[in-house]
N, C-alpha and C. Protein backbone atom coordinates (compact mmCIF):
# COMPACT_ATOMS: atom_id res chain seq x y z
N UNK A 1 0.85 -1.17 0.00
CA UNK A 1 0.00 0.00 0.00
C UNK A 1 0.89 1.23 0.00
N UNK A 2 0.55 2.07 -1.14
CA UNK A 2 1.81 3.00 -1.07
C UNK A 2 1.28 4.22 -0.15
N UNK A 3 1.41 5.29 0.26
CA UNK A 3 1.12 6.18 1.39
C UNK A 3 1.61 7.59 0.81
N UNK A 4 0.65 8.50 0.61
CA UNK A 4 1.52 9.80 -0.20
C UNK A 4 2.03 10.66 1.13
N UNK A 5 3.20 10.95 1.46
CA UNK A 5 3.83 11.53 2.76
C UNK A 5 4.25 13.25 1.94
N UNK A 6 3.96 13.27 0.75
CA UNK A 6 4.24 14.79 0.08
C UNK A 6 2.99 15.83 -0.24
N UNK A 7 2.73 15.70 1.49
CA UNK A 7 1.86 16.64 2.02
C UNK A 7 2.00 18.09 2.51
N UNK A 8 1.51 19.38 2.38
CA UNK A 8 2.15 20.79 2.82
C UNK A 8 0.32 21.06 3.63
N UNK A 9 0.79 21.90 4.06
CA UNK A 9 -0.03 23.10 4.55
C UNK A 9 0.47 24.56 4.75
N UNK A 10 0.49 25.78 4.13
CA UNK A 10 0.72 26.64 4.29
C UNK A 10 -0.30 27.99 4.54
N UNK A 11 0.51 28.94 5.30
CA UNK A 11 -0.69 29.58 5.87
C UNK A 11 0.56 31.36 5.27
N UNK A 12 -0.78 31.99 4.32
CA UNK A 12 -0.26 33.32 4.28
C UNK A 12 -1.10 34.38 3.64
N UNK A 13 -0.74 34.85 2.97
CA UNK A 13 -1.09 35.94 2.10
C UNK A 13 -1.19 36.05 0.46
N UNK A 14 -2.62 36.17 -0.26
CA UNK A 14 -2.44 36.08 -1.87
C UNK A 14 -1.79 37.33 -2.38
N UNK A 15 -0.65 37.25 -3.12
CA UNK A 15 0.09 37.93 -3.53
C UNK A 15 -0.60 38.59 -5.05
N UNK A 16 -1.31 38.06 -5.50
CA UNK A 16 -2.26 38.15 -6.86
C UNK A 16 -3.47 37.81 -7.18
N UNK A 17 -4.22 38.43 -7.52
CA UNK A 17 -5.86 38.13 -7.99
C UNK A 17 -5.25 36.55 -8.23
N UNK A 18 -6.28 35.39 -7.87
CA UNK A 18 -6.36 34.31 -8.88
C UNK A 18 -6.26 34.23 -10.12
N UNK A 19 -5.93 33.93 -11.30
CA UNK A 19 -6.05 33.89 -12.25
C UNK A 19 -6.96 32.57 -13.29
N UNK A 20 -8.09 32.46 -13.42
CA UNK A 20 -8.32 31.47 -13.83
C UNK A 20 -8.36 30.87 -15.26
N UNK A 21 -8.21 29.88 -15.73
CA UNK A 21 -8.06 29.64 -16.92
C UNK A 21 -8.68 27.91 -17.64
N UNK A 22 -9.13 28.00 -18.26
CA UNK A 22 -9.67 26.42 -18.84
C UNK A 22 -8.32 25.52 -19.88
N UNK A 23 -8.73 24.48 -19.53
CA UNK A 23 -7.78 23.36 -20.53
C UNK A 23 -8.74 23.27 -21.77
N UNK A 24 -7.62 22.43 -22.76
CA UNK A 24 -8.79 22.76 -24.18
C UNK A 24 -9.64 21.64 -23.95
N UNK A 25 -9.80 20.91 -23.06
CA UNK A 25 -11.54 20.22 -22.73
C UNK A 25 -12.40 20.97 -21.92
N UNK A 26 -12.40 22.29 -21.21
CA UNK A 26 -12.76 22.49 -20.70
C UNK A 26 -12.53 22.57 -19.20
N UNK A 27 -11.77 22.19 -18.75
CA UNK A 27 -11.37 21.73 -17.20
C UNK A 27 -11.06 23.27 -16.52
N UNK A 28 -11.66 23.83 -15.52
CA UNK A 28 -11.08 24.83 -14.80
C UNK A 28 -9.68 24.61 -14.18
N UNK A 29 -8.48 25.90 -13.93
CA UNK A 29 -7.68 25.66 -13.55
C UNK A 29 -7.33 27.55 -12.51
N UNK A 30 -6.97 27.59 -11.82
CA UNK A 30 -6.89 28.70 -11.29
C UNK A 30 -5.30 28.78 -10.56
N UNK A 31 -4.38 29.56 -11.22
CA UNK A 31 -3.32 29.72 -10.08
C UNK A 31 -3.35 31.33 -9.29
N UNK A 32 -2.74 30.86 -8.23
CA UNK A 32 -2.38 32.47 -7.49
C UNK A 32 -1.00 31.88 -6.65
N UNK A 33 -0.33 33.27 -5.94
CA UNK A 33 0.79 33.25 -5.62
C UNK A 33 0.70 33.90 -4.37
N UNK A 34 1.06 33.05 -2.81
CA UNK A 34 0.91 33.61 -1.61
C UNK A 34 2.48 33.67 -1.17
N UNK A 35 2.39 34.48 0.04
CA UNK A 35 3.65 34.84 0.67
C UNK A 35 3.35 34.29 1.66
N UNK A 36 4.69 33.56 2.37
CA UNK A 36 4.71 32.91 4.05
C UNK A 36 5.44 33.11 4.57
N UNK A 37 5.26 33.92 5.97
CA UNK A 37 5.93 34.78 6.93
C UNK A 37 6.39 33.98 8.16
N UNK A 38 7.72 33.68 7.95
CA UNK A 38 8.18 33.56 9.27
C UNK A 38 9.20 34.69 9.98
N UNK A 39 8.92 34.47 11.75
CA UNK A 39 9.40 35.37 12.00
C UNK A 39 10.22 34.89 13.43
N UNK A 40 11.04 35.12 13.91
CA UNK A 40 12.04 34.63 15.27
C UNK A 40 12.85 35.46 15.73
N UNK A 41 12.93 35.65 17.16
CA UNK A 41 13.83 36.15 17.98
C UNK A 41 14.94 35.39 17.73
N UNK A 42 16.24 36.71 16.98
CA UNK A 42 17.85 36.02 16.93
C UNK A 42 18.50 36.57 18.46
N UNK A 43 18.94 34.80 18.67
CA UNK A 43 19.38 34.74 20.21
C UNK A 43 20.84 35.86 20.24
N UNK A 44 21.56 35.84 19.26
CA UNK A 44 22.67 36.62 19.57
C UNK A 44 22.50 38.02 19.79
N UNK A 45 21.05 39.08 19.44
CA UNK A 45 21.03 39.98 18.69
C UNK A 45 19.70 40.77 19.35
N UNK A 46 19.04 39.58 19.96
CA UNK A 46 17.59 39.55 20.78
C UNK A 46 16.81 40.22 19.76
N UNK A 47 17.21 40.73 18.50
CA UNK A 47 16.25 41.35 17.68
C UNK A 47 15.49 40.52 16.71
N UNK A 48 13.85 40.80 16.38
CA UNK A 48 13.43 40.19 15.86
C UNK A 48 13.77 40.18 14.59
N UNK A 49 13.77 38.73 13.77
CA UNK A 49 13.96 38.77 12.46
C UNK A 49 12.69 38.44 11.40
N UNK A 50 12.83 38.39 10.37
CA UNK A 50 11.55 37.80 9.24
C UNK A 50 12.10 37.32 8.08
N UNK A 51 11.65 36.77 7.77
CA UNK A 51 11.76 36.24 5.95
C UNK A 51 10.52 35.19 5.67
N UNK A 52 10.44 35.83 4.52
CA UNK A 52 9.04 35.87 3.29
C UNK A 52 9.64 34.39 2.49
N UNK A 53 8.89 33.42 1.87
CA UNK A 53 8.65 32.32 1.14
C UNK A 53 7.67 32.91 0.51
N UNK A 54 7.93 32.74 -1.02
CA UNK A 54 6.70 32.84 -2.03
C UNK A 54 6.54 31.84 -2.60
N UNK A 55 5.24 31.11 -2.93
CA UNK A 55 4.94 29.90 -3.39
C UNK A 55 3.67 30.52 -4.59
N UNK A 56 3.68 29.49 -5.72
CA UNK A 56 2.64 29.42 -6.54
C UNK A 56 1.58 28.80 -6.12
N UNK A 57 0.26 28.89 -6.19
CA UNK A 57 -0.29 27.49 -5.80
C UNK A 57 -1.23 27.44 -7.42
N UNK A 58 -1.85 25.88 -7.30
CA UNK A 58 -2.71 25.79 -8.70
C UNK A 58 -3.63 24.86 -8.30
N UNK A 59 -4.87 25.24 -8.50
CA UNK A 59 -6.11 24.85 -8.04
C UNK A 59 -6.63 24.17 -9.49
N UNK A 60 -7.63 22.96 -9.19
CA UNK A 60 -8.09 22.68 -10.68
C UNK A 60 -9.55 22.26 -10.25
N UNK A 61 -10.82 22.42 -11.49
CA UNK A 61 -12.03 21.65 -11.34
C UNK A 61 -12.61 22.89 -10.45
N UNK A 62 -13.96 22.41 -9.63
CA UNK A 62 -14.74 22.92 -8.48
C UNK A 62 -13.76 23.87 -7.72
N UNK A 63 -12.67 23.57 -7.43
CA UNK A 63 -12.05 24.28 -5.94
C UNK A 63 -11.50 25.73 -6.82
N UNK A 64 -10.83 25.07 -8.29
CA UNK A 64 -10.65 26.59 -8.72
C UNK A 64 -11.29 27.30 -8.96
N UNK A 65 -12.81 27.06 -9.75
CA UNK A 65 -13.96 27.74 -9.66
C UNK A 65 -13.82 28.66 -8.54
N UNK A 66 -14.14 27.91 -6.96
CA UNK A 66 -14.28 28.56 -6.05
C UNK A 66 -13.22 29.80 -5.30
N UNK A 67 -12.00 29.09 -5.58
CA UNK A 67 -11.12 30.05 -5.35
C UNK A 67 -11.55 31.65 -6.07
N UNK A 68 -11.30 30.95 -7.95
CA UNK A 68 -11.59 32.50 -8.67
C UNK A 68 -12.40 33.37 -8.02
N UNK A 69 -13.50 32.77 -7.64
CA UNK A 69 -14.67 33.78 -7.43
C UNK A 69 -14.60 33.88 -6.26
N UNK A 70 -13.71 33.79 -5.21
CA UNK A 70 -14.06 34.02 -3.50
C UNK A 70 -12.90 34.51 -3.16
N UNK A 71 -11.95 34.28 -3.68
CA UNK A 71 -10.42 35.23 -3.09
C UNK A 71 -9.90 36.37 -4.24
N UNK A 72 -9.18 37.01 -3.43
CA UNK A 72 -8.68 37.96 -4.36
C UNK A 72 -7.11 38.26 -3.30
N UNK A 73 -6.32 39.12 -3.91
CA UNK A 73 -5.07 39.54 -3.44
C UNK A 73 -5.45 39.70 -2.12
N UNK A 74 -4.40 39.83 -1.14
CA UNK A 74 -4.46 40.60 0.26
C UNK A 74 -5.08 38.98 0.97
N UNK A 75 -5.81 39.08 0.91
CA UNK A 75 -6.63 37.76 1.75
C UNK A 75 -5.65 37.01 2.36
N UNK A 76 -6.01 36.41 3.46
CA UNK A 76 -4.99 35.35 4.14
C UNK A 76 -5.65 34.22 4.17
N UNK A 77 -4.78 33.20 3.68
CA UNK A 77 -5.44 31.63 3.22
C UNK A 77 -4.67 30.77 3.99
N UNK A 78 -5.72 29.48 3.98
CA UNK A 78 -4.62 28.57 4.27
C UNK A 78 -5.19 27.70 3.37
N UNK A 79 -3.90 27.22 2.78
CA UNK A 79 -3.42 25.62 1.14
C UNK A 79 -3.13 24.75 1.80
N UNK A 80 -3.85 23.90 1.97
CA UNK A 80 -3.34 22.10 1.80
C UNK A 80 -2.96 21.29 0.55
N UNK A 81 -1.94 20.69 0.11
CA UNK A 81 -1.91 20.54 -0.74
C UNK A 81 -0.50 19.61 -1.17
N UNK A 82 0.21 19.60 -2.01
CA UNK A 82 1.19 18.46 -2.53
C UNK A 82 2.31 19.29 -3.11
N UNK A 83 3.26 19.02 -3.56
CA UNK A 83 4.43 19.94 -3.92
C UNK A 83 4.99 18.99 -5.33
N UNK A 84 4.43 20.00 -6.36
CA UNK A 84 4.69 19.59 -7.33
C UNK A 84 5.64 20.05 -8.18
N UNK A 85 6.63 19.59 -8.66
CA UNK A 85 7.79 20.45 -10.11
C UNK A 85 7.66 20.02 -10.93
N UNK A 86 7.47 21.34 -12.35
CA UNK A 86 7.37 21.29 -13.24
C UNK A 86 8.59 21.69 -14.41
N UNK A 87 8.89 21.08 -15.25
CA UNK A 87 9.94 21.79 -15.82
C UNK A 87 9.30 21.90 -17.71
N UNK A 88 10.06 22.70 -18.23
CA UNK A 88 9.79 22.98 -19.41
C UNK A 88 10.90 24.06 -20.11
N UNK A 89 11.29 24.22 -21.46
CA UNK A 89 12.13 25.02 -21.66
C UNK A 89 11.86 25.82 -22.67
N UNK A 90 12.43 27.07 -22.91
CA UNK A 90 12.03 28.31 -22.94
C UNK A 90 12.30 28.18 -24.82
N UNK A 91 11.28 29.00 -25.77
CA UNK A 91 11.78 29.37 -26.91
C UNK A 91 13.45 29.80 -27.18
N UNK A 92 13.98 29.82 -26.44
CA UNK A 92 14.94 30.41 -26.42
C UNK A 92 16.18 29.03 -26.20
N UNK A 93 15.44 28.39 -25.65
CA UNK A 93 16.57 26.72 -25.17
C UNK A 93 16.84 26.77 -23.84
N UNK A 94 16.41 27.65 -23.03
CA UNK A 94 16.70 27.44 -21.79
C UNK A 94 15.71 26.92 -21.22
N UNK A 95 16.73 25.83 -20.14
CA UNK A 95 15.76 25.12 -19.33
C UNK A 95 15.02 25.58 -18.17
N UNK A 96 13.83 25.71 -17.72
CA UNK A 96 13.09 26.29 -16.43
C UNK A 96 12.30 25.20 -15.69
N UNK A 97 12.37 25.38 -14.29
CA UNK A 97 11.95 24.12 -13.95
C UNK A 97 11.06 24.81 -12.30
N UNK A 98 9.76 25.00 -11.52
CA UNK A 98 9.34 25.59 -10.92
C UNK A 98 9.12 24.50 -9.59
N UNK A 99 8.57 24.54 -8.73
CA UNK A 99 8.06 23.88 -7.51
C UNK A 99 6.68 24.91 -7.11
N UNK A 100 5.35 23.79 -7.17
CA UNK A 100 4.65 24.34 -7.08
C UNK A 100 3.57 23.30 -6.27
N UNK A 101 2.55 24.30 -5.23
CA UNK A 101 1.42 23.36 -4.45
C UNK A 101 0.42 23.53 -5.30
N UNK A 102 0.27 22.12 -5.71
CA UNK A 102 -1.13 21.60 -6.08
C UNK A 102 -2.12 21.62 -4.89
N UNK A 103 -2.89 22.58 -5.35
CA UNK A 103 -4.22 22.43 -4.24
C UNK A 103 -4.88 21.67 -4.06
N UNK A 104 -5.48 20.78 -2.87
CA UNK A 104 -6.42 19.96 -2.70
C UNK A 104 -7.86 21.21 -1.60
N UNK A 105 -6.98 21.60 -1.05
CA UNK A 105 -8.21 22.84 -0.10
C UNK A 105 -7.62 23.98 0.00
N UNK A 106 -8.49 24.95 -0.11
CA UNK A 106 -8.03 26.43 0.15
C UNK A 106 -9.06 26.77 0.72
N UNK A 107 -8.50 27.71 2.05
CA UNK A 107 -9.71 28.14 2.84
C UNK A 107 -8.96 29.67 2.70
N UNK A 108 -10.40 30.90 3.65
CA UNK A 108 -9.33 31.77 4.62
C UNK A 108 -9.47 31.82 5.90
N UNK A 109 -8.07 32.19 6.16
CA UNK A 109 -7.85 32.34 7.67
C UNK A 109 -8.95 33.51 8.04
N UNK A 110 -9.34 32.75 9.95
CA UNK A 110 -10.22 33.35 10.03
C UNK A 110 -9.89 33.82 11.41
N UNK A 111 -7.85 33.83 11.59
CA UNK A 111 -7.34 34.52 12.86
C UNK A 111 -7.10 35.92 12.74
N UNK A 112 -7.52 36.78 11.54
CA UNK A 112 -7.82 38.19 11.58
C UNK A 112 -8.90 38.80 10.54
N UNK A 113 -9.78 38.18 10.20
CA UNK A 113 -10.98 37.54 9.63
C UNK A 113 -12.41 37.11 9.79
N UNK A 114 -13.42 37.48 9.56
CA UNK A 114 -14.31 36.32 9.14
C UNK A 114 -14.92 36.34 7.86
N UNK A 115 -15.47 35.30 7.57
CA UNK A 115 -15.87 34.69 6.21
C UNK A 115 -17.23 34.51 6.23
N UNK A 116 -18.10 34.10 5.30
CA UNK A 116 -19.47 34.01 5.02
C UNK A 116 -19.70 33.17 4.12
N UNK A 117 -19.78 31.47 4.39
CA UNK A 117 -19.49 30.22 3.75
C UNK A 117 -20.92 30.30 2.66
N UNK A 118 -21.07 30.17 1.64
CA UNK A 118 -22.15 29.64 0.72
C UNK A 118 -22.27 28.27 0.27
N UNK A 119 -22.63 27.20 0.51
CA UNK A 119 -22.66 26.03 -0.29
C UNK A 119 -23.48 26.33 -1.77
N UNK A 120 -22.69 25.35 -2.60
CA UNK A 120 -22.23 25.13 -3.82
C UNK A 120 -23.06 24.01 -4.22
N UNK A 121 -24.05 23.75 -5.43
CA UNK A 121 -25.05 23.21 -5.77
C UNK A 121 -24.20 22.18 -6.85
N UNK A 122 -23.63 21.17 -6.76
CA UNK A 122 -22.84 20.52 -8.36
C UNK A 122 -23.70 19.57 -8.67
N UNK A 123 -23.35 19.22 -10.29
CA UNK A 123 -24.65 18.29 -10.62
C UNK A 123 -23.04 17.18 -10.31
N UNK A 124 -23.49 15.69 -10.74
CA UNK A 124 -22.62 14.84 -10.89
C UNK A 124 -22.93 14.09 -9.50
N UNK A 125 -22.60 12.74 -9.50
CA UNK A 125 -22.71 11.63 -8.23
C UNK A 125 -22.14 11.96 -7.17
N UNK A 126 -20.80 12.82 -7.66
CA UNK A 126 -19.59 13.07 -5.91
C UNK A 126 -19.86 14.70 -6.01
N UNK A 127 -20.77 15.35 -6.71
CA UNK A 127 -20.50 16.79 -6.49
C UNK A 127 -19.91 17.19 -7.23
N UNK A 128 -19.16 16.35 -8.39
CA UNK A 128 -18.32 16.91 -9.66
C UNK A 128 -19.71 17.40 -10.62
N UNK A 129 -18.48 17.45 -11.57
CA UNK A 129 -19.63 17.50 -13.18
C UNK A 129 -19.27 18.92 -13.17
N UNK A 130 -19.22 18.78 -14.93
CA UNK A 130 -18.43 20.02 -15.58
C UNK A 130 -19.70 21.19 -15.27
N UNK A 131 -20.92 21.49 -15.16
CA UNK A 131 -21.95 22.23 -15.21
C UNK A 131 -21.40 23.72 -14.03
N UNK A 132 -22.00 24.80 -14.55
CA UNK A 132 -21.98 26.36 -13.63
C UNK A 132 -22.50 25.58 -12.46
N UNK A 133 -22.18 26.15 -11.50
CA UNK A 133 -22.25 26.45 -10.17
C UNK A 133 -23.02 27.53 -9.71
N UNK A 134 -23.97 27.41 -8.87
CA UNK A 134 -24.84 27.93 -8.72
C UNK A 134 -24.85 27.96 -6.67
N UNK A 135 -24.67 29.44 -6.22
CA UNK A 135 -25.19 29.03 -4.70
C UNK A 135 -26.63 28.64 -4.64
N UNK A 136 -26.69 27.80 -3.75
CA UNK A 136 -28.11 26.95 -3.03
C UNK A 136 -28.84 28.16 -2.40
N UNK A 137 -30.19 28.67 -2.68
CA UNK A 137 -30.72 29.22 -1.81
C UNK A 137 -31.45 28.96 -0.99
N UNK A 138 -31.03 28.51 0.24
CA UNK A 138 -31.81 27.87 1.25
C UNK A 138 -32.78 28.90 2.64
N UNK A 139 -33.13 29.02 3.00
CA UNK A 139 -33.50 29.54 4.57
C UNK A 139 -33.00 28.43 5.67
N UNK A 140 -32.20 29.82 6.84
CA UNK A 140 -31.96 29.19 7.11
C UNK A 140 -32.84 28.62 8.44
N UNK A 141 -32.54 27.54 9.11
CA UNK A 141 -33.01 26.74 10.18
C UNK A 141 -33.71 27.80 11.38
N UNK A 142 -35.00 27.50 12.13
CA UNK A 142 -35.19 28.58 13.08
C UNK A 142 -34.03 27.82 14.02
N UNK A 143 -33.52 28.57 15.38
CA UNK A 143 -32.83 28.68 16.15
C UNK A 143 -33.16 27.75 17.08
N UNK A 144 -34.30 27.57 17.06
CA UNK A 144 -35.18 26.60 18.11
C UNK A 144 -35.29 24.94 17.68
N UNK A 145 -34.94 24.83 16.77
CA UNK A 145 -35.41 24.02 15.72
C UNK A 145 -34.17 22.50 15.81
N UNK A 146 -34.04 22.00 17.39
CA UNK A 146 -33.20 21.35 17.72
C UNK A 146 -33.39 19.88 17.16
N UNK A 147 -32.71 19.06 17.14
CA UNK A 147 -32.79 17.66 17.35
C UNK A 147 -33.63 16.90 18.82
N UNK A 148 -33.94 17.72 19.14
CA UNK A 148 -35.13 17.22 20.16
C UNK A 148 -35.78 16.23 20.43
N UNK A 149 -35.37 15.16 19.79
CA UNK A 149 -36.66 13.97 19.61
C UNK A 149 -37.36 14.02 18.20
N UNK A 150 -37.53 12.79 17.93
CA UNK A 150 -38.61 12.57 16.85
C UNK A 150 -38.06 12.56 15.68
N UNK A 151 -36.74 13.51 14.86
CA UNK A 151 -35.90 13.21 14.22
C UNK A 151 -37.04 14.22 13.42
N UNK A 152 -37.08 15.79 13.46
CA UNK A 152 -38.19 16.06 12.91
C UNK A 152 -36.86 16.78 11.51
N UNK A 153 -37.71 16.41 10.23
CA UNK A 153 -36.83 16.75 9.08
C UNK A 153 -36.80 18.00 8.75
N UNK A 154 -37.81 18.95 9.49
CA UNK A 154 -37.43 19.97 9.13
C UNK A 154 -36.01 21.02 9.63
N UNK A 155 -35.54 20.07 10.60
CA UNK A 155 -34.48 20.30 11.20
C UNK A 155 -33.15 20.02 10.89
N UNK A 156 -32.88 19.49 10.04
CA UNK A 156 -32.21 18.91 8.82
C UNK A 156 -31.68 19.71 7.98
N UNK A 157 -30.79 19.78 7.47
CA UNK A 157 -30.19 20.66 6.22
C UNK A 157 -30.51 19.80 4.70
N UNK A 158 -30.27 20.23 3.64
CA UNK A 158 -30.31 19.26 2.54
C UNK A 158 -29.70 17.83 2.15
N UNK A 159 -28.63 17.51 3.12
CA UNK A 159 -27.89 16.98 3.10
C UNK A 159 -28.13 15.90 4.39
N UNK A 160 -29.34 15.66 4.88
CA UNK A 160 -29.50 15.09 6.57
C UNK A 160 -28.48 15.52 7.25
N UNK A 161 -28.13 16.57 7.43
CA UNK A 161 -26.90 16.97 8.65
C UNK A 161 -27.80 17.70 9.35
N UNK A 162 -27.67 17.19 10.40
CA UNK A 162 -28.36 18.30 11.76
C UNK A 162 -27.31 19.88 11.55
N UNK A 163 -28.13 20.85 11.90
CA UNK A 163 -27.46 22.07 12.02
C UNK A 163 -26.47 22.39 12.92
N UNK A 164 -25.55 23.07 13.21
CA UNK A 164 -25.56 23.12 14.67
C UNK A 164 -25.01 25.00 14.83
């Protein structure tokens, strides 16, 4: 059983609007470029230091959809995701070769933040399928409207998930 251990999580800042773009079947693809801040007290010097990591990231399908249309520059995110290199060489003959996180989740941080989640309507068996995306317009749950007994469905979200 093989085990993928070329796992990241990074937490920072979008350096650029998303950019989104289709493959020639159609496939959404969205990259953007965040900055990651670390920062430490140098023991010799007691003064604080910093340095910046810039990473690409590239989102594909549903999540880039979502990215395009929900982030923009400035925002602070956090990428889960895989570390991928790509190489290719230039009209010119030179070789270029990048390191980049493939996205599996992009959220934003919500430690100087908050957000306002919409669920996402997809046609397809797992929630895929090439079709627009559409937010769900639901109402939401009264407040009162507990799991109380009886298993009453109006208490329920679309999905049988109790609210909470």
């Amino acid at each position: 059983m093989a085990t993928n251990l070329n796992n990241v999580t990074v937490v920072g800042n979008i350096t650029r609007d998303p950019e989104m773009r289709f493959t020639a079947n159609g496939r959404s693809t969205t990259n953007f470029g965040i900055a990651v801040n670390r920062s430490w007290r140098n023991q010799q010097t007691n003064e604080w230091e910093e340095r910046t990591s810039f990473f690409n990231v590239v989102s594909w399908g549903n999540l880039a959809d979502n990215v395009g249309s929900a982030l923009k520059k400035g925002m602070r995110v956090l990428v889960t995701g895989r570390l991928e290199q790509r190489s290719w060489e230039t009209e010119q003959g030179d070789k270029r070769s990048v390191v980049e996180i493939v996205a599996d989740e992009v959220g934003p941080s919500l430690l100087f933040a908050t957000a306002e989640v919409h669920r996402i309507e997809r046609s397809g068996p797992d929630g895929g399928g090439g079709g627009q995306s559409r937010p769900q317009q639901r109402e939401a749950a009264p407040a009162n409207s507990g799991s109380g007994g009886g298993g009453d469905k109006a208490s329920y979200d679309d999905y049988g998930e109790e609210p909470f």
